[in-house]
C-alpha atoms as a PDB file:
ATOM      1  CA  UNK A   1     -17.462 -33.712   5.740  1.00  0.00           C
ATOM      2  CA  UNK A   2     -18.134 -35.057   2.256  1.00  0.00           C
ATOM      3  CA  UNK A   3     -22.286 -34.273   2.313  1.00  0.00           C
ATOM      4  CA  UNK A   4     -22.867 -34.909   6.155  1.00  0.00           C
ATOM      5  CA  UNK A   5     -23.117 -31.869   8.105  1.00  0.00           C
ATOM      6  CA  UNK A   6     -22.934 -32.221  12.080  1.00  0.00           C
ATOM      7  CA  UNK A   7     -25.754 -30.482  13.787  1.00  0.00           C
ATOM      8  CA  UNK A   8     -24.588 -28.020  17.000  1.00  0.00           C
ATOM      9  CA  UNK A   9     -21.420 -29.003  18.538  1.00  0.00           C
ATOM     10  CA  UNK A  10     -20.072 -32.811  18.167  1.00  0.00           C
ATOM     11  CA  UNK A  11     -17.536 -34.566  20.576  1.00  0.00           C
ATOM     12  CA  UNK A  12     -14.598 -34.973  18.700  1.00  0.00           C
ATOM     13  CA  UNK A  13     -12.154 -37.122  21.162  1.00  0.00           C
ATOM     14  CA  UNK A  14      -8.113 -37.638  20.319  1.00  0.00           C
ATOM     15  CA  UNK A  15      -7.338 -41.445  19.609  1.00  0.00           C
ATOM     16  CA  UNK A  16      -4.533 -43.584  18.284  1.00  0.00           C
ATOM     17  CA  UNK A  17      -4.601 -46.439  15.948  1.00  0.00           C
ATOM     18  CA  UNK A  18      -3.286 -50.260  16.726  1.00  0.00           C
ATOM     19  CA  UNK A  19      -0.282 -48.610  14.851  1.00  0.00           C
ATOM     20  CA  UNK A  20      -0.078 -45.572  17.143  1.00  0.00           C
ATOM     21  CA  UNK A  21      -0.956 -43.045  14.383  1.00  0.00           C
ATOM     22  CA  UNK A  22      -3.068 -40.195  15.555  1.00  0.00           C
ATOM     23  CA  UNK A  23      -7.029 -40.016  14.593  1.00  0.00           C
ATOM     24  CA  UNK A  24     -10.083 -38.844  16.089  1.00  0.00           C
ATOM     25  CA  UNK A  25     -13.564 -40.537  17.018  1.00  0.00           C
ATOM     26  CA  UNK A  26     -16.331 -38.053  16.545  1.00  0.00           C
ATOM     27  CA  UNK A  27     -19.989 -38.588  18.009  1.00  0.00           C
ATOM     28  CA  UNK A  28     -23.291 -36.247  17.431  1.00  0.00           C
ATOM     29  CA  UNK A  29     -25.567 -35.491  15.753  1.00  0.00           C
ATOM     30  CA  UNK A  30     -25.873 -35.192  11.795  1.00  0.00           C
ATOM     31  CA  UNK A  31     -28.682 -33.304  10.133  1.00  0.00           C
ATOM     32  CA  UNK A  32     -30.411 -35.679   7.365  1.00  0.00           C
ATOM     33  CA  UNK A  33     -33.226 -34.564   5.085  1.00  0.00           C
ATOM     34  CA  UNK A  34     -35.396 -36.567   7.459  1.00  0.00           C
ATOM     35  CA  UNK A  35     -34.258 -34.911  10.278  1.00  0.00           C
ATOM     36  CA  UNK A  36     -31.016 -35.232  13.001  1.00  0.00           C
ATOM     37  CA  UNK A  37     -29.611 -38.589  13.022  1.00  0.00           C
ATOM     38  CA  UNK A  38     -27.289 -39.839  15.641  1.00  0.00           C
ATOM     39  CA  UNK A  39     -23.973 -40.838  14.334  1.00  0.00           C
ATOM     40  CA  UNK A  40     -20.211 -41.521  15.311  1.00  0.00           C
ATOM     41  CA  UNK A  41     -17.417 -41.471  13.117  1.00  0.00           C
ATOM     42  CA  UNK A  42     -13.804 -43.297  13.290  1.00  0.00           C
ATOM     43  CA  UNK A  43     -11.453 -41.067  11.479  1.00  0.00           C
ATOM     44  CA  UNK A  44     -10.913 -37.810  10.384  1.00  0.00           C
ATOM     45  CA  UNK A  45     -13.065 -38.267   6.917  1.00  0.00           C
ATOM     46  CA  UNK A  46     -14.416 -41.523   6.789  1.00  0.00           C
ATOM     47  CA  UNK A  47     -18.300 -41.879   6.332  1.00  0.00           C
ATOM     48  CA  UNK A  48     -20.144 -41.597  10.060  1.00  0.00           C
ATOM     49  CA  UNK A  49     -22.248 -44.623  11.044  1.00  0.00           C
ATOM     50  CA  UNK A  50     -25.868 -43.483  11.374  1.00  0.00           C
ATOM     51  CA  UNK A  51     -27.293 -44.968  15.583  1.00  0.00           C
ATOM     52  CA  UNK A  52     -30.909 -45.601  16.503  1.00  0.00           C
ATOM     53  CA  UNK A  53     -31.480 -44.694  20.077  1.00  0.00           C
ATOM     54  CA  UNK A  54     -30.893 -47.683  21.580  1.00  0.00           C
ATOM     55  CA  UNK A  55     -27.678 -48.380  19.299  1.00  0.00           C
ATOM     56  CA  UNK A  56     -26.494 -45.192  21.027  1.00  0.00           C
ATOM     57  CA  UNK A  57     -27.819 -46.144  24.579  1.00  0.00           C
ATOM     58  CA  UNK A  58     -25.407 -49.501  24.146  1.00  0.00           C
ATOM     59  CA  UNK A  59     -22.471 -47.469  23.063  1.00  0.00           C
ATOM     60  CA  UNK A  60     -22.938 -45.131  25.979  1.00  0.00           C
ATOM     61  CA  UNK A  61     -23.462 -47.998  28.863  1.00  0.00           C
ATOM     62  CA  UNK A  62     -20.592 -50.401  27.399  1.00  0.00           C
ATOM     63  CA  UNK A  63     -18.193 -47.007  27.062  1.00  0.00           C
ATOM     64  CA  UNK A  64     -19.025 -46.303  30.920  1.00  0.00           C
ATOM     65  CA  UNK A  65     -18.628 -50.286  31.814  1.00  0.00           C
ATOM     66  CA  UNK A  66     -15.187 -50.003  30.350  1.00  0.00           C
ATOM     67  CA  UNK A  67     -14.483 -46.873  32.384  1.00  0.00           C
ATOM     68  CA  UNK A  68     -14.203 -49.449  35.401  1.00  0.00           C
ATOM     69  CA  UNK A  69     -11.391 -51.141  34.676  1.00  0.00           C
ATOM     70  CA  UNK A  70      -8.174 -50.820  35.614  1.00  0.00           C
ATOM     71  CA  UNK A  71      -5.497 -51.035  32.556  1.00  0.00           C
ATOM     72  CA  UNK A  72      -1.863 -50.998  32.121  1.00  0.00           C
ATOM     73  CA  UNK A  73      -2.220 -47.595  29.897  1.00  0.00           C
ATOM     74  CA  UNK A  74      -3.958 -45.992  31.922  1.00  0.00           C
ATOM     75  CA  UNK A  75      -2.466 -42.786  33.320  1.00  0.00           C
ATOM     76  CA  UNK A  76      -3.211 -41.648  36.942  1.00  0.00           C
END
């Protein structure tokens, strides 16, 4: 992953893009000289955006939040 290594076992989720091409949203941990970071990537092998706690906290509430509503693609 072009000099980021993910540290144990990452969620890698399917996605599409606006354009319906296939990708992938990854979300762990990444192991930094300083120690594990907590990062999440769009794409198979673009650069992963490094979280502080609460960053990660925010993503984790709003992504639940969203789980509540009812949309037109959704699959039942």
């Amino acid at each position: 992953m072009r000099g980021h290594r993910w540290s144990g076992t990452p969620l890698i989720v399917p996605a599409r893009t606006p354009a319906g091409s296939a990708t992938q949203v990854t979300l762990g941990l990444i192991d930094t000289t300083d120690g594990p970071v907590r990062a999440v990537r769009v794409g198979a092998d673009g650069p992963p955006a490094f979280l502080p706690r609460q960053a990660m906290a925010e993503l984790v509430s709003h992504a639940q939040a969203m789980l509540t509503l009812d949309l037109p693609g959704d699959r039942r």
